[in-house]
C-alpha atoms as a PDB file:
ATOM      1  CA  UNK A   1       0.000   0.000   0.000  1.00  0.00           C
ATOM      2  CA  UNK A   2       3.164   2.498   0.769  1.00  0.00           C
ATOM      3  CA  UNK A   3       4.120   2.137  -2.502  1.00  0.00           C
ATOM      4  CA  UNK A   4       1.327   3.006  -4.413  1.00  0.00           C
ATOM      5  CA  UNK A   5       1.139   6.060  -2.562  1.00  0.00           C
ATOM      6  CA  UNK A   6       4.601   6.924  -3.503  1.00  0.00           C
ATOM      7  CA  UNK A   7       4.094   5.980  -6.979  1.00  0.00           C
ATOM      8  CA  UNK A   8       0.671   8.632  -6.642  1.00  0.00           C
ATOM      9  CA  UNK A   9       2.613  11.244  -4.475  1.00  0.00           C
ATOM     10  CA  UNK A  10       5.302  11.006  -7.295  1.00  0.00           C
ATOM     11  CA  UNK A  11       3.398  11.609 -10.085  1.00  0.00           C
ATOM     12  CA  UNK A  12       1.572  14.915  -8.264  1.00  0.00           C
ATOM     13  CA  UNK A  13       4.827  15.945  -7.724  1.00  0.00           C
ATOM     14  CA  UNK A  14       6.210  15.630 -11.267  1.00  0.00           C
ATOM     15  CA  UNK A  15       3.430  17.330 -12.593  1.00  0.00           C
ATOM     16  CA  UNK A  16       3.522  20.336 -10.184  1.00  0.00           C
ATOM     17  CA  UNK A  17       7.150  20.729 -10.937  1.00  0.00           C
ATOM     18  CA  UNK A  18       6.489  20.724 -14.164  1.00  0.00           C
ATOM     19  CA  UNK A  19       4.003  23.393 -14.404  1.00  0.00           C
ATOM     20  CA  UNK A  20       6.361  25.431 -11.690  1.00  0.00           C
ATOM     21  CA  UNK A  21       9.732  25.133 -13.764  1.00  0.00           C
ATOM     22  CA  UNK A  22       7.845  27.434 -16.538  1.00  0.00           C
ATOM     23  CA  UNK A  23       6.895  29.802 -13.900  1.00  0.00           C
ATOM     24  CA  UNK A  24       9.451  29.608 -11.138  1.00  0.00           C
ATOM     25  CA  UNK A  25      12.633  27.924 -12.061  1.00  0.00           C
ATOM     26  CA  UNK A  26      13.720  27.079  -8.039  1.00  0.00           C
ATOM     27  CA  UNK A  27      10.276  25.942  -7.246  1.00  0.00           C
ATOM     28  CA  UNK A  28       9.889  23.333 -10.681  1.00  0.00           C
ATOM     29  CA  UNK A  29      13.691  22.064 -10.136  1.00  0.00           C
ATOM     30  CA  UNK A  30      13.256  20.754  -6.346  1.00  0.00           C
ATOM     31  CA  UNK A  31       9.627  19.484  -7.015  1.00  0.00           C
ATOM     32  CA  UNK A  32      11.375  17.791  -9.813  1.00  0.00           C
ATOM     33  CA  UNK A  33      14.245  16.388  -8.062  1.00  0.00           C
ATOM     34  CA  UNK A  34      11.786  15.190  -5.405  1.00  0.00           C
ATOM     35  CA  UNK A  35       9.322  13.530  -8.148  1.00  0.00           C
ATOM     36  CA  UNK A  36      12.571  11.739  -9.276  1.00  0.00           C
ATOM     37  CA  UNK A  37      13.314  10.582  -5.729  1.00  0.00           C
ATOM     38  CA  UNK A  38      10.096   9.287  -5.090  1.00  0.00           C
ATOM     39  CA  UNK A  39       9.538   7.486  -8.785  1.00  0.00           C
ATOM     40  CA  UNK A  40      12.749   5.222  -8.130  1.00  0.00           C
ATOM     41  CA  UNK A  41      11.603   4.301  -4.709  1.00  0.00           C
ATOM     42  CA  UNK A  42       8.382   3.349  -6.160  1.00  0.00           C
ATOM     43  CA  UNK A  43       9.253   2.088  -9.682  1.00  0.00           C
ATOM     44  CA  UNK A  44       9.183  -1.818  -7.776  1.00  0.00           C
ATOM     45  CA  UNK A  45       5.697  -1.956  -7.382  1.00  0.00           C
ATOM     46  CA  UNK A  46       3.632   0.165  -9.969  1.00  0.00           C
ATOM     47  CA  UNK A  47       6.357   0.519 -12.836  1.00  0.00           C
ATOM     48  CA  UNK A  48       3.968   2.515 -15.093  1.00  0.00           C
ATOM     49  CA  UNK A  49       2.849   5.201 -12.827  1.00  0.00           C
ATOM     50  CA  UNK A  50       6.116   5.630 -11.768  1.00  0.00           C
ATOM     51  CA  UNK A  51       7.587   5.604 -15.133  1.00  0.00           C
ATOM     52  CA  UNK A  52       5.821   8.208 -15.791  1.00  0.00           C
ATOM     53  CA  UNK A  53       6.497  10.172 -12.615  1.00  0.00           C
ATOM     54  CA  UNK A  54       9.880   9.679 -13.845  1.00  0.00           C
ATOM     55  CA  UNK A  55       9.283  10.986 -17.303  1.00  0.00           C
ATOM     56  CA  UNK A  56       7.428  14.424 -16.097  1.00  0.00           C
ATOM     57  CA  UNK A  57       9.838  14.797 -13.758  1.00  0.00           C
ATOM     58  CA  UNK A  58      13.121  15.013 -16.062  1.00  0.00           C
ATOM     59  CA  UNK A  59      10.995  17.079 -17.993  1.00  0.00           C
ATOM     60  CA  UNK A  60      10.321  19.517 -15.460  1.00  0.00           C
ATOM     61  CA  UNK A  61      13.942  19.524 -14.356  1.00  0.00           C
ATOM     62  CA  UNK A  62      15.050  20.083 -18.188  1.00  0.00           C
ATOM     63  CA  UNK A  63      12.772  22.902 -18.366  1.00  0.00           C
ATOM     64  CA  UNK A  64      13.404  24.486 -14.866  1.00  0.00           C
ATOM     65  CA  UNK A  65      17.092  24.622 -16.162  1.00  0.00           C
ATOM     66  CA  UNK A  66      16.544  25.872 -19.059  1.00  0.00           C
ATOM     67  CA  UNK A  67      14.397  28.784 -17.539  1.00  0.00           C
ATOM     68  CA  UNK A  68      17.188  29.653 -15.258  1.00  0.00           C
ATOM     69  CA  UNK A  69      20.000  29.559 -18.266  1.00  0.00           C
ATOM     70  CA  UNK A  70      17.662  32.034 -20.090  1.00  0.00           C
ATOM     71  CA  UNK A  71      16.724  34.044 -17.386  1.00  0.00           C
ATOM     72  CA  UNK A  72      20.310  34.943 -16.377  1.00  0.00           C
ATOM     73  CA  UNK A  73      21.415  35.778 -20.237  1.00  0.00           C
ATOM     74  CA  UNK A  74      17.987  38.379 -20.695  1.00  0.00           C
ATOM     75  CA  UNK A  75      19.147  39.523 -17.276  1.00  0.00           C
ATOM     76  CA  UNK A  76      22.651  40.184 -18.178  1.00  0.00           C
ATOM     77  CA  UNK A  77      21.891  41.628 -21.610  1.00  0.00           C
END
């Protein structure tokens, strides 16, 4: 049952740090690092759920990274 909960609280999480790394950069990359935590610790039990916790939250973490890159070159220009 613990499992399936992370494999749900993992999936939230990727897709709130997804939507956040396109709005605020900090907030999308820890809610994605955290979504990536808690996919691998559930990837035993419910694979596909947590495969694609996993999925949204590299995602997220490319994007959050991405936002910050850009962010600093417009605020340097």
């Amino acid at each position: 049952m613990e499992t399936k909960k992370n494999a749900t609280a993992a999936l939230v999480v990727a897709i709130i740090g997804l939507i956040l790394s396109l709005l605020f950069a900090l907030g999308g990359l820890v809610l994605s690092i955290i979504g990536i935590v808690l996919a691998a610790k559930a990837k035993a039990q419910q694979w596909s759920k947590a495969n694609a916790a996993l999925v949204i939250s590299i995602i997220g973490l490319v994007l959050a990274v991405l936002n910050m890159v850009v962010g600093a070159i417009l605020a340097a220009a």
